[in-house]
C-alpha atoms as a PDB file:
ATOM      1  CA  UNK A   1       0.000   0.000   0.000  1.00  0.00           C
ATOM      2  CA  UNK A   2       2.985   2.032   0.730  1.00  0.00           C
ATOM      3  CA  UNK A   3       4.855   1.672  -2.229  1.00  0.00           C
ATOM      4  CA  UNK A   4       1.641   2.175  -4.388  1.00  0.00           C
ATOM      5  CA  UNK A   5       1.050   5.722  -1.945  1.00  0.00           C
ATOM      6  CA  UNK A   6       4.470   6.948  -3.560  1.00  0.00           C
ATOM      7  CA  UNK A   7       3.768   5.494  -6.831  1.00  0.00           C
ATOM      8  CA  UNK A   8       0.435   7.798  -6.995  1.00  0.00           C
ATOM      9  CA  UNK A   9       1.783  11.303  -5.527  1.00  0.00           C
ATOM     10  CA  UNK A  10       4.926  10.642  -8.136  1.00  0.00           C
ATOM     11  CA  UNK A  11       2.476  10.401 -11.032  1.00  0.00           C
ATOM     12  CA  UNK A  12       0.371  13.947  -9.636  1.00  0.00           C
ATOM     13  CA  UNK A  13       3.681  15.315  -9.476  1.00  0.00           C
ATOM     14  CA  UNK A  14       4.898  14.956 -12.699  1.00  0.00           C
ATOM     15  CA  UNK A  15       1.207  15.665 -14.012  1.00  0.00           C
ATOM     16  CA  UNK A  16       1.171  18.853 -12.246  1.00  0.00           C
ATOM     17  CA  UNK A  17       4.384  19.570 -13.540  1.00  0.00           C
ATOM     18  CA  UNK A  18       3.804  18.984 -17.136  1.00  0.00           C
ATOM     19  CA  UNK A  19      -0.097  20.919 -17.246  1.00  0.00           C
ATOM     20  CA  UNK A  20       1.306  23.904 -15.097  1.00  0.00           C
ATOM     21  CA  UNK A  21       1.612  26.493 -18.329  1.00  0.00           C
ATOM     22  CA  UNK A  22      -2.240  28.393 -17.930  1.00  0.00           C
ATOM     23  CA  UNK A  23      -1.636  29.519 -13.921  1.00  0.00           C
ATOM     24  CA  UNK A  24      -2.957  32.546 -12.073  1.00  0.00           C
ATOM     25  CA  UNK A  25       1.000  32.709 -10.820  1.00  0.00           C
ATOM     26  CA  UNK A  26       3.484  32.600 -13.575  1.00  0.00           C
ATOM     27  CA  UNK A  27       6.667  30.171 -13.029  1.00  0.00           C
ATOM     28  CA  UNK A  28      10.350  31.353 -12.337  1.00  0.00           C
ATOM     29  CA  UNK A  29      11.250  30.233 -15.924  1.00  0.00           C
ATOM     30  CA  UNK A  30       8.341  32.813 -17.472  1.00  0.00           C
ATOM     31  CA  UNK A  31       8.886  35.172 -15.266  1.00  0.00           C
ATOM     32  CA  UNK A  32      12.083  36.081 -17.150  1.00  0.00           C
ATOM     33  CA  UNK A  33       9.836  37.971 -19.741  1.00  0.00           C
ATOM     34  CA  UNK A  34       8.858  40.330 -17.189  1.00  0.00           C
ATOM     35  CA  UNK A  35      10.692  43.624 -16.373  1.00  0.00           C
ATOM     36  CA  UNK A  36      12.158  42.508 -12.761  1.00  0.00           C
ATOM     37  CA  UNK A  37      10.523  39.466 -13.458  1.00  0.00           C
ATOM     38  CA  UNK A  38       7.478  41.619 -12.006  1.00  0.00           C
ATOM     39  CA  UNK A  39       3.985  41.543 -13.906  1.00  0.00           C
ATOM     40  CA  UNK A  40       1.999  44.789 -14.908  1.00  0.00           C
ATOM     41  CA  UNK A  41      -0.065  45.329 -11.724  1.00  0.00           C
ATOM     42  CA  UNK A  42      -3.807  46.473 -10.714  1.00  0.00           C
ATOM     43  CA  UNK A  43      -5.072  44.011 -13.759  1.00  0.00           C
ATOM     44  CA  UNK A  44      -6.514  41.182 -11.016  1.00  0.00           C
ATOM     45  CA  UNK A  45     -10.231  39.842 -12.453  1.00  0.00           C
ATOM     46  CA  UNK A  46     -11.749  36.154 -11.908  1.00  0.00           C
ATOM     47  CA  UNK A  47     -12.036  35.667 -15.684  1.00  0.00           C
ATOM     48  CA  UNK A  48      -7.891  36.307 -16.221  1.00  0.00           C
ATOM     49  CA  UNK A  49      -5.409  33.724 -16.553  1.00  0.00           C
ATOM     50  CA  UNK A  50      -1.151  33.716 -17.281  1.00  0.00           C
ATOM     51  CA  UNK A  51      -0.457  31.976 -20.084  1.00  0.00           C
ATOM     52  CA  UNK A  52       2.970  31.306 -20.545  1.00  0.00           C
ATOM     53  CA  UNK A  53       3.712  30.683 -24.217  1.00  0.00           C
ATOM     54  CA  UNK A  54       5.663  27.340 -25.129  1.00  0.00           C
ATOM     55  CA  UNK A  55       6.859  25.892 -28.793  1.00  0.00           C
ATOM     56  CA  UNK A  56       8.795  23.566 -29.394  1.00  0.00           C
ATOM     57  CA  UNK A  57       9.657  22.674 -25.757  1.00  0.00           C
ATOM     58  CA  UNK A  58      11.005  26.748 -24.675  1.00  0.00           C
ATOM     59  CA  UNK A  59       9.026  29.427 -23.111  1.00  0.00           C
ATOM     60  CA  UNK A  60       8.565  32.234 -25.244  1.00  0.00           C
ATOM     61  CA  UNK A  61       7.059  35.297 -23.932  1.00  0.00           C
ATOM     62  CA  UNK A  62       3.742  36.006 -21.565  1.00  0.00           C
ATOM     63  CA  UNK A  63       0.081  36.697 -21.987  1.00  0.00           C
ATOM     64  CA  UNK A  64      -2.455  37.775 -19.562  1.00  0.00           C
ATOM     65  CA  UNK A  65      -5.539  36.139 -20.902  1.00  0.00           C
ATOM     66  CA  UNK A  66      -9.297  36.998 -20.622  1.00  0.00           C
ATOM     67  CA  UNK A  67     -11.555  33.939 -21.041  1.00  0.00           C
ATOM     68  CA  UNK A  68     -14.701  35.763 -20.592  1.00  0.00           C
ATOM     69  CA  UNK A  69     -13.574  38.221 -23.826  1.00  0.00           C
ATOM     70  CA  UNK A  70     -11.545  35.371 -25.794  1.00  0.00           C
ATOM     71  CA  UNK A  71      -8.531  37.941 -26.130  1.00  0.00           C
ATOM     72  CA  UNK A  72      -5.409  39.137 -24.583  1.00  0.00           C
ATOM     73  CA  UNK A  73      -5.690  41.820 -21.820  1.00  0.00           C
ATOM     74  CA  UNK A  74      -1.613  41.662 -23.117  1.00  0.00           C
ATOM     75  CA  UNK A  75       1.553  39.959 -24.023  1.00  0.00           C
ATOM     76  CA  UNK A  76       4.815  40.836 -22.486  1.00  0.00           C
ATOM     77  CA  UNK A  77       7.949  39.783 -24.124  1.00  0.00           C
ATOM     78  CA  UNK A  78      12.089  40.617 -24.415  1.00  0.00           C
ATOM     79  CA  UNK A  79      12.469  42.221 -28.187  1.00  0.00           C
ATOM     80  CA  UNK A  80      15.263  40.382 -30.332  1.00  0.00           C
ATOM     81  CA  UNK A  81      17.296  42.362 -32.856  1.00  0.00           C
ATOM     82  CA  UNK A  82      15.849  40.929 -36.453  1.00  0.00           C
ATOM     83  CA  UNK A  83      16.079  42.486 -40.107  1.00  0.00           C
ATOM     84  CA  UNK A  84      12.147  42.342 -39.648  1.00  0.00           C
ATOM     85  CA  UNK A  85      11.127  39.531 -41.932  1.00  0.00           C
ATOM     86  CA  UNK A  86       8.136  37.788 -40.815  1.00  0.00           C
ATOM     87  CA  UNK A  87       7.118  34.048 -40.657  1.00  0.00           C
ATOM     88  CA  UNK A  88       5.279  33.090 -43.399  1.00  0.00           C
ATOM     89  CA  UNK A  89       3.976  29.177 -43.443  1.00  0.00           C
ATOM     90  CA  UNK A  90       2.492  28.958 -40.436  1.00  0.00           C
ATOM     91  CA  UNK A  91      -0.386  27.341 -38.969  1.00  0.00           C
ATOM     92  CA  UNK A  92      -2.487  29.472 -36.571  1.00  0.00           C
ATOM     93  CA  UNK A  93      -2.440  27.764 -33.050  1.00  0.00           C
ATOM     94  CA  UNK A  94      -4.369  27.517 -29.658  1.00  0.00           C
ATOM     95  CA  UNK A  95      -4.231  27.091 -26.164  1.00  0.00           C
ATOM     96  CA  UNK A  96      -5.342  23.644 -25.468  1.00  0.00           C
ATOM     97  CA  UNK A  97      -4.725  24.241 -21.378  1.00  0.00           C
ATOM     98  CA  UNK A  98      -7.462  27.090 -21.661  1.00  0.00           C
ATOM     99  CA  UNK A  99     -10.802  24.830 -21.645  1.00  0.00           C
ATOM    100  CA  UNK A 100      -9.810  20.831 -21.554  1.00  0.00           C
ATOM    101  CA  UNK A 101      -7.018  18.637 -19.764  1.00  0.00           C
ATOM    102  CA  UNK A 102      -4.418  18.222 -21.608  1.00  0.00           C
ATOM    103  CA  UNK A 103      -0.894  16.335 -22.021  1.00  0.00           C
ATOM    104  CA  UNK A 104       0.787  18.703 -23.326  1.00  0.00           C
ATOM    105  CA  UNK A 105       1.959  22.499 -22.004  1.00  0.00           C
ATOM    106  CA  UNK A 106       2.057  24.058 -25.535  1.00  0.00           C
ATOM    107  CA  UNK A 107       0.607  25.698 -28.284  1.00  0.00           C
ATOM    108  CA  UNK A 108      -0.950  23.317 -30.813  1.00  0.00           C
ATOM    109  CA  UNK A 109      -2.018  23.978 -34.263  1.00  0.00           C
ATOM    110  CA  UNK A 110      -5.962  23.902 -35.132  1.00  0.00           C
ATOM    111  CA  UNK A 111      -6.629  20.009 -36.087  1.00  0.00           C
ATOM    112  CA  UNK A 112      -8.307  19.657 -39.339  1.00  0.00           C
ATOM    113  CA  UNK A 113     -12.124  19.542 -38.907  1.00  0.00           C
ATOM    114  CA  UNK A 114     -11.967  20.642 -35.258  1.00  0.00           C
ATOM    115  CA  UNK A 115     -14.841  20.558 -32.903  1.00  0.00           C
ATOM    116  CA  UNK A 116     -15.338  24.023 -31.943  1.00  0.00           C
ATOM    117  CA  UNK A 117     -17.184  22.424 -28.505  1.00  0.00           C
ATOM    118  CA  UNK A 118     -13.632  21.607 -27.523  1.00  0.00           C
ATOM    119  CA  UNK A 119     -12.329  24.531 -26.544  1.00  0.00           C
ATOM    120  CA  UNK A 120     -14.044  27.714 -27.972  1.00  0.00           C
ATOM    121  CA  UNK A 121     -15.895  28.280 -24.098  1.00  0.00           C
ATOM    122  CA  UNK A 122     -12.668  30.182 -23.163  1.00  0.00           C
ATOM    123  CA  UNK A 123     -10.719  31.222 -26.026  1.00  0.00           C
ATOM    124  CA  UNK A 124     -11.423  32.494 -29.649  1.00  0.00           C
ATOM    125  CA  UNK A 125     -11.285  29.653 -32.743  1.00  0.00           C
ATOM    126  CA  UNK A 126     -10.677  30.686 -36.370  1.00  0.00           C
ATOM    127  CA  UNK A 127     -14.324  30.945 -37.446  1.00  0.00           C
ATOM    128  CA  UNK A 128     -14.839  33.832 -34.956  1.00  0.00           C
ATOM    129  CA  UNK A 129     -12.511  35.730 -37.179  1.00  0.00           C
ATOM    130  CA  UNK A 130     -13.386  34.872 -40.535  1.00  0.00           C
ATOM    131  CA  UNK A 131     -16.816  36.798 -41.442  1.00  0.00           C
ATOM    132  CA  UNK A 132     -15.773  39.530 -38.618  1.00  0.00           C
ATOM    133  CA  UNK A 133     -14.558  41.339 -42.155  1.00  0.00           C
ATOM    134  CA  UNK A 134     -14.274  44.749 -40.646  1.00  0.00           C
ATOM    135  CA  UNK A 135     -11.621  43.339 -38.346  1.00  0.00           C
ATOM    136  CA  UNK A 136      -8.826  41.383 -38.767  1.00  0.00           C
ATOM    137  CA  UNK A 137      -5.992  39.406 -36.635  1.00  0.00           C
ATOM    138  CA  UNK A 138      -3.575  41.401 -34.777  1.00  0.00           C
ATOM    139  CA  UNK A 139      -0.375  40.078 -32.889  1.00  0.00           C
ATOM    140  CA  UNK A 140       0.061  41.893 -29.460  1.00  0.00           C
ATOM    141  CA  UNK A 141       3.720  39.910 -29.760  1.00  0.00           C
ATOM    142  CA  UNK A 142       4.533  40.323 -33.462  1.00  0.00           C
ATOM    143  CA  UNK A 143       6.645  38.493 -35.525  1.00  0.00           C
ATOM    144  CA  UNK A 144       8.670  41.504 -36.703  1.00  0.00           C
ATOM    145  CA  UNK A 145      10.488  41.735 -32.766  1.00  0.00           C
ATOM    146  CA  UNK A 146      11.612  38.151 -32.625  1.00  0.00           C
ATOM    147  CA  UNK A 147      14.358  36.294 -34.471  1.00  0.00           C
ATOM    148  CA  UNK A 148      14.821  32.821 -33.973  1.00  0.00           C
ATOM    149  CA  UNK A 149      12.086  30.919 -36.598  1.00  0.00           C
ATOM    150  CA  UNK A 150      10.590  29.231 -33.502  1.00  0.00           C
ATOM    151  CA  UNK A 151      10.269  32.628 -31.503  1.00  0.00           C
ATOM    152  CA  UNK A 152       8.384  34.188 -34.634  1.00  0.00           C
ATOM    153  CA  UNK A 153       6.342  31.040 -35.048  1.00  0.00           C
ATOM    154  CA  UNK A 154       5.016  30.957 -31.717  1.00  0.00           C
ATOM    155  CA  UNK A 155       3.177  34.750 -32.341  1.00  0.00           C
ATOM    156  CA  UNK A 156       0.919  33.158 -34.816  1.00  0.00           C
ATOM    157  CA  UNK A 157      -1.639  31.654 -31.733  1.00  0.00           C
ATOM    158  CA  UNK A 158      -5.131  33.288 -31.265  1.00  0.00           C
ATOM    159  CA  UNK A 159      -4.147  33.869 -27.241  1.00  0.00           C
ATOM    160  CA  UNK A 160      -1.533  36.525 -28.637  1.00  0.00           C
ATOM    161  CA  UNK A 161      -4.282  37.995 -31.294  1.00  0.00           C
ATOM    162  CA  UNK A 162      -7.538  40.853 -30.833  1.00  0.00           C
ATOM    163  CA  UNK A 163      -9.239  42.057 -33.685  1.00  0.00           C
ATOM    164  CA  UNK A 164      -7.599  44.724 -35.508  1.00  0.00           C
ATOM    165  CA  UNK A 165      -9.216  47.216 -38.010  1.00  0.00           C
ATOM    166  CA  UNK A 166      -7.275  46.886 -40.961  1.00  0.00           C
ATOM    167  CA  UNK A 167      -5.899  49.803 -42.077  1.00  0.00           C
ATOM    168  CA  UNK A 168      -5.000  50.496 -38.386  1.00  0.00           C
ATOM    169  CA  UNK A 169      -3.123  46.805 -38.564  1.00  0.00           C
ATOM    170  CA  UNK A 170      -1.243  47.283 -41.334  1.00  0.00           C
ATOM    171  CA  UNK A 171      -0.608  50.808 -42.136  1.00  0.00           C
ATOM    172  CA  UNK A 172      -0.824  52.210 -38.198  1.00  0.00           C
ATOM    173  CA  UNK A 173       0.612  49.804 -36.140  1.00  0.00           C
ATOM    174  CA  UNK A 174       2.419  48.252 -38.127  1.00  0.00           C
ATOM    175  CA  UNK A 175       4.598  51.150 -38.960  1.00  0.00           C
ATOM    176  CA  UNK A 176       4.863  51.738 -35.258  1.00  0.00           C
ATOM    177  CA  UNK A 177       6.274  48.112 -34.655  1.00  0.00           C
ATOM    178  CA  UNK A 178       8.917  48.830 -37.636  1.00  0.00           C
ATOM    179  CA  UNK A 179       9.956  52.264 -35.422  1.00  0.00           C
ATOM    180  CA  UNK A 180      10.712  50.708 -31.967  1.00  0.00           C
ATOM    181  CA  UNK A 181      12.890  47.891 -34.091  1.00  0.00           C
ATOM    182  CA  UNK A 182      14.795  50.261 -35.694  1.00  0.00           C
ATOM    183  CA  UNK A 183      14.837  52.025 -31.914  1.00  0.00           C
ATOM    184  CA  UNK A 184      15.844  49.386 -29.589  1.00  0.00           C
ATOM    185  CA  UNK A 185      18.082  47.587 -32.185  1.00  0.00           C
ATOM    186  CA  UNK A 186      20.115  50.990 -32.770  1.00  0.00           C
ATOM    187  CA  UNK A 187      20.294  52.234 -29.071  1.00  0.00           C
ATOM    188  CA  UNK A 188      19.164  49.876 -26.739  1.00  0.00           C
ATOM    189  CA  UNK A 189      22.716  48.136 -25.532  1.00  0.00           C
ATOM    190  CA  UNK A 190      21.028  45.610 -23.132  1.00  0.00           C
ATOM    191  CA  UNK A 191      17.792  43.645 -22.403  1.00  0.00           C
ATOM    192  CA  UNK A 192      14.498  45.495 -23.856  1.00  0.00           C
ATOM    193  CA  UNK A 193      11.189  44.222 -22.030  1.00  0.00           C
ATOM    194  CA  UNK A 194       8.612  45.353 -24.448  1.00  0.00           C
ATOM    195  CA  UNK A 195       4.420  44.650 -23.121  1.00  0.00           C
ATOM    196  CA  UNK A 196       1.421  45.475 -25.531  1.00  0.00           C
ATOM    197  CA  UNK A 197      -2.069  44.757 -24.394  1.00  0.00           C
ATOM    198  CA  UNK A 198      -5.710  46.299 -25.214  1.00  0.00           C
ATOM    199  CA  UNK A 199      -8.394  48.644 -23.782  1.00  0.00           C
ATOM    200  CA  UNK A 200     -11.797  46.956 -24.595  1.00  0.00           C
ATOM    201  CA  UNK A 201     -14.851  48.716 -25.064  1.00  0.00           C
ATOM    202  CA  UNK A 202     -17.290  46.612 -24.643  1.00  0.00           C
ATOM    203  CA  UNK A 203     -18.497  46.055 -28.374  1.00  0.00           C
ATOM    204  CA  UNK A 204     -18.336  42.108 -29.447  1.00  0.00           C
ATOM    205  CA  UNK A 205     -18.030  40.311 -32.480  1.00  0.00           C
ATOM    206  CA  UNK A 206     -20.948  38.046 -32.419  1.00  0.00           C
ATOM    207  CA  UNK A 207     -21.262  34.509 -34.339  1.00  0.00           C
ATOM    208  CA  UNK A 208     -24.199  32.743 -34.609  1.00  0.00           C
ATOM    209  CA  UNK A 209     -25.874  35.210 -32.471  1.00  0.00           C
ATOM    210  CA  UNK A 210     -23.477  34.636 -29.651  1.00  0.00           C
ATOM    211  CA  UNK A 211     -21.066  37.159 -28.325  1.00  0.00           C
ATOM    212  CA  UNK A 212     -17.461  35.944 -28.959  1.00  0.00           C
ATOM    213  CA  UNK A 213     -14.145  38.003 -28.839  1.00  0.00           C
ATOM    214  CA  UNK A 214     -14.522  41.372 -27.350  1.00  0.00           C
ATOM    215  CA  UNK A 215     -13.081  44.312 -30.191  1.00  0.00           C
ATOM    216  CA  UNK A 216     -10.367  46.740 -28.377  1.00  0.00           C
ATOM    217  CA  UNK A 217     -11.269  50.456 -28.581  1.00  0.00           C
ATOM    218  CA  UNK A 218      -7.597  51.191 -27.742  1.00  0.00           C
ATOM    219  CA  UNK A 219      -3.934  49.612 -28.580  1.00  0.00           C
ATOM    220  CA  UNK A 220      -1.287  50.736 -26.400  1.00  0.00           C
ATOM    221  CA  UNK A 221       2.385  49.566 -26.211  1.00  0.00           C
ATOM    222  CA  UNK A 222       4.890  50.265 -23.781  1.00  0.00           C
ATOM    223  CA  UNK A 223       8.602  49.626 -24.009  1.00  0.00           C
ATOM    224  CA  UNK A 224      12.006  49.568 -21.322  1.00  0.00           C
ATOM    225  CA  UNK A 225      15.111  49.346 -21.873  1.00  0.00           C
ATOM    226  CA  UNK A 226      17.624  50.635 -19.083  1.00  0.00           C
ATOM    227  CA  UNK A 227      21.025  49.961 -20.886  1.00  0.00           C
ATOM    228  CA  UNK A 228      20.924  52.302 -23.469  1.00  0.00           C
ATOM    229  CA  UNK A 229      23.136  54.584 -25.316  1.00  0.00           C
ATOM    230  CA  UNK A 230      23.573  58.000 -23.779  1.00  0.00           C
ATOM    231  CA  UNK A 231      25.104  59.315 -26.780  1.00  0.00           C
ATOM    232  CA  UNK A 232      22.709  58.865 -29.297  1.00  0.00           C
ATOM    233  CA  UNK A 233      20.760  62.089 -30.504  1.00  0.00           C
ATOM    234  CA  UNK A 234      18.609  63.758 -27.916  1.00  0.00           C
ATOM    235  CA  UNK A 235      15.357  63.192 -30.128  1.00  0.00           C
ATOM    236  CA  UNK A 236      16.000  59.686 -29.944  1.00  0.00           C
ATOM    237  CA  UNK A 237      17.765  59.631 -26.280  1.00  0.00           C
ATOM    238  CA  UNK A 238      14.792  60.878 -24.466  1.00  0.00           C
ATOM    239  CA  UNK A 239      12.755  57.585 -25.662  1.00  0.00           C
ATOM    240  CA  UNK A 240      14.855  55.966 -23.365  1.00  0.00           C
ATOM    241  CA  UNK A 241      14.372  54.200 -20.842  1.00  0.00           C
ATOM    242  CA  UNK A 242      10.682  53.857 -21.697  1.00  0.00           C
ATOM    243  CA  UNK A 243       8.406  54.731 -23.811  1.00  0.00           C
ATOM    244  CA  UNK A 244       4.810  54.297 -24.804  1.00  0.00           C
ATOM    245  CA  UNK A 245       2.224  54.464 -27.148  1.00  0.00           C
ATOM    246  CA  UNK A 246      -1.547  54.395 -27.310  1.00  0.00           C
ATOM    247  CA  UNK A 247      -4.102  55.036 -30.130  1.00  0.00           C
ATOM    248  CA  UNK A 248      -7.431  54.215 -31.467  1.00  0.00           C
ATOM    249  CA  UNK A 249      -8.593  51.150 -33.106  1.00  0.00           C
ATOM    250  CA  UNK A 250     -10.782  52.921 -35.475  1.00  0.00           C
ATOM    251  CA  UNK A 251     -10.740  53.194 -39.701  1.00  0.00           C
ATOM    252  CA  UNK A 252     -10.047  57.307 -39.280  1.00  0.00           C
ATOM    253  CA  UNK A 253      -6.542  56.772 -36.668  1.00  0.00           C
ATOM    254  CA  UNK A 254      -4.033  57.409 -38.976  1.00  0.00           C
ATOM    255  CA  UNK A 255      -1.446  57.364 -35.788  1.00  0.00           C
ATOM    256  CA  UNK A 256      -0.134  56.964 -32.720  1.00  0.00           C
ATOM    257  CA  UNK A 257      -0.041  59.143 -29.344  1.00  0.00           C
ATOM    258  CA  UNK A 258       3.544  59.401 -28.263  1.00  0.00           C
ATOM    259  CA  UNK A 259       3.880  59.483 -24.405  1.00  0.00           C
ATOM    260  CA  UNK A 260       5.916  58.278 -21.641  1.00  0.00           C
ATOM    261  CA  UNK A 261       5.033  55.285 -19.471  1.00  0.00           C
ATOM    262  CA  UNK A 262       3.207  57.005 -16.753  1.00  0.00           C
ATOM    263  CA  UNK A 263       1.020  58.984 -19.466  1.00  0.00           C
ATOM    264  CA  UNK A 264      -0.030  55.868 -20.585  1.00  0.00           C
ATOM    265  CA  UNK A 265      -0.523  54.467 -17.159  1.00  0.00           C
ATOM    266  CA  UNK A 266      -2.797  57.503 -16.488  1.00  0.00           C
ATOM    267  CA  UNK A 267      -4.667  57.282 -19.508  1.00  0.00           C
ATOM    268  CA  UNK A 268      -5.580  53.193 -19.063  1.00  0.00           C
ATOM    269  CA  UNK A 269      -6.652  54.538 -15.450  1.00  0.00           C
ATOM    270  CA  UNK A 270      -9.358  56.776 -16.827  1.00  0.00           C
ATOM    271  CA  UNK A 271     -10.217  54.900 -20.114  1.00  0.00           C
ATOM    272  CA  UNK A 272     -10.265  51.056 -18.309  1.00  0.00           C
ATOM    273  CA  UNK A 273     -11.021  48.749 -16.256  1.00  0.00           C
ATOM    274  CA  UNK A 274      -7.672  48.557 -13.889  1.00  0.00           C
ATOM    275  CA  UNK A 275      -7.313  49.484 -10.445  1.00  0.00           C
ATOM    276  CA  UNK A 276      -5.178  52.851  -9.180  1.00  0.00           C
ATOM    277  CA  UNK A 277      -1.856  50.536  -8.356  1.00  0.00           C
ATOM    278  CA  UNK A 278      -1.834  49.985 -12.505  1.00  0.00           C
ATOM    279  CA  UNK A 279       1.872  50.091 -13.297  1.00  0.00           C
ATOM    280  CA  UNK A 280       3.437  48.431 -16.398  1.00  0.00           C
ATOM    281  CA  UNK A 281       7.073  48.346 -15.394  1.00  0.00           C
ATOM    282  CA  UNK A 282       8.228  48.148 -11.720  1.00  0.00           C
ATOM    283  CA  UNK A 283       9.334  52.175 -10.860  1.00  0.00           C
ATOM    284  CA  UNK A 284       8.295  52.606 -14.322  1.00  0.00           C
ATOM    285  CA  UNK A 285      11.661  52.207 -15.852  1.00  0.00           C
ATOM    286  CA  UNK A 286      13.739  54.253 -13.884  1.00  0.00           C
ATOM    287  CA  UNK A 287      14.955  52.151 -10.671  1.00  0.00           C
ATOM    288  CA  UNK A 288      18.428  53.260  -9.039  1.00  0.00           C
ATOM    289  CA  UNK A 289      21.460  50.683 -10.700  1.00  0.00           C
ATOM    290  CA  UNK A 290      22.186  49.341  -7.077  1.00  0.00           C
ATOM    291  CA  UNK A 291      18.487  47.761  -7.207  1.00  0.00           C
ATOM    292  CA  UNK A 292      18.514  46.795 -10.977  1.00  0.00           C
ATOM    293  CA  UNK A 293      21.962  44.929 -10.155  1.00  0.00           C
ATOM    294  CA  UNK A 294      21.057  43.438  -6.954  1.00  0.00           C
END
């Protein structure tokens, strides 16, 4: 009886182990994509949950997720210097952890013929995007800031996606993403923590006469990188070490607000739902050397 005890807590063990990637506390190995290994705070709800993001065996960045919305309150990750390409050839994915037990603590592509009744309680499936045609998918974590194939593969799940407008996707945001690459590769000398998350509204995209993924009213992105060049031109120097920007998620937003972290941290206090201890970045950015070193 004994030996069979042991034999039984073992196998919970290991189980626990191996299904411990959708928590409400985020493991020291995910932590690591967190700016003092320290999550934005004042963004508790029942309906959130971590996610941390594994392919191919390796962590690769954080999401907070919202089952009750089907989208990412945000996705935190460490930028990687790139030329920019992006990932082409690859299947979208989803969280299998989010809505049944599972064996495995990763991403998996969508299965041929899936049955939606598998998992689409708690998380957005392909068909909620594909008649929403005034929207499109947009990666919180995009390709463009990773390197490694693997890295930019594991953007393309829907727990890193919200619907997008598209000229605001491709012509707004996009550009934005292409200006804090050429940024943080030029003058950022160290690690650059990078989080981008949403500001819903409450409108939904609806299928079959159900609400499904909740459509942001605002995009914001917030950046921090505390080795950085001194040197480089002031225009560019003051960027550092954060910065931020918010904007619309609307056809007529032809840009982005430029503003430093607590700006935005102000504005998501007014505009949504987060307590007054909201903070993206421990001390915003700016903490003393002896305590970023200790």
């Amino acid at each position: 009886m004994a030996v069979w005890i042991q034999t039984t807590l073992l196998l919970l063990n290991i189980i626990s182990a191996v299904r411990g990637r959708v928590e409400k506390e985020l493991s020291p190995e995910c932590k690591e994509f967190l700016y003092m290994e320290t999550p934005p705070g004042g963004l508790e709800h029942h309906s959130v949950q971590f996610i941390c993001q594994y392919y191919n065996k390796k962590p690769r960045y954080v999401t907070l997720y919202n089952t009750a919305d089907r989208i990412p309150i945000y996705s935190a990750y460490i930028f990687k210097r790139s030329d920019g390409e992006k990932c082409i050839d690859v299947p979208w994915m989803y969280e299998p952890q989010l809505s049944t037990s599972s064996d495995t603590d990763e991403m998996q592509p969508f299965p041929q013929r899936y049955m939606h009744m598998n998992f689409e309680d708690s998380q957005a499936v392909l068909d909620d995007y594909t008649n929403a045609i005034l929207y499109e998918r947009g990666t919180l974590n995009p390709d463009e800031h990773q390197d490694e194939p693997d890295d930019k593969a594991s953007t393309y799940t829907l727990t890193n996606v919200v619907p997008v407008v598209p000229d605001v996707n491709n012509l707004v945001w996009d550009k934005l993403e292409h200006i804090i690459r050429k940024r943080l590769i030029n003058y950022c000398r160290g690690r650059a923590h990078i989080v981008t998350g949403v500001i819903t509204s409450g409108i939904m995209i609806r299928r079959e006469n159900m609400n499904r993924i909740a459509v942001p009213k605002y995009l914001w992105s917030a950046y921090c990188c505390d080795d950085y060049d001194h040197n480089a031109p002031y225009y560019e120097r003051y960027k550092f070490p954060s910065f931020a920007y918010y904007g619309l998620n609307e056809e007529e937003n032809n840009e982005m607000v430029e503003v430093n972290v607590q700006k935005l941290e102000e504005f998501i206090k007014k505009t949504g739902f987060v307590s007054q201890k909201f903070q993206i970045f421990v001390g915003d950015c700016s903490l003393p050397t002896s305590e970023k070193t200790a």
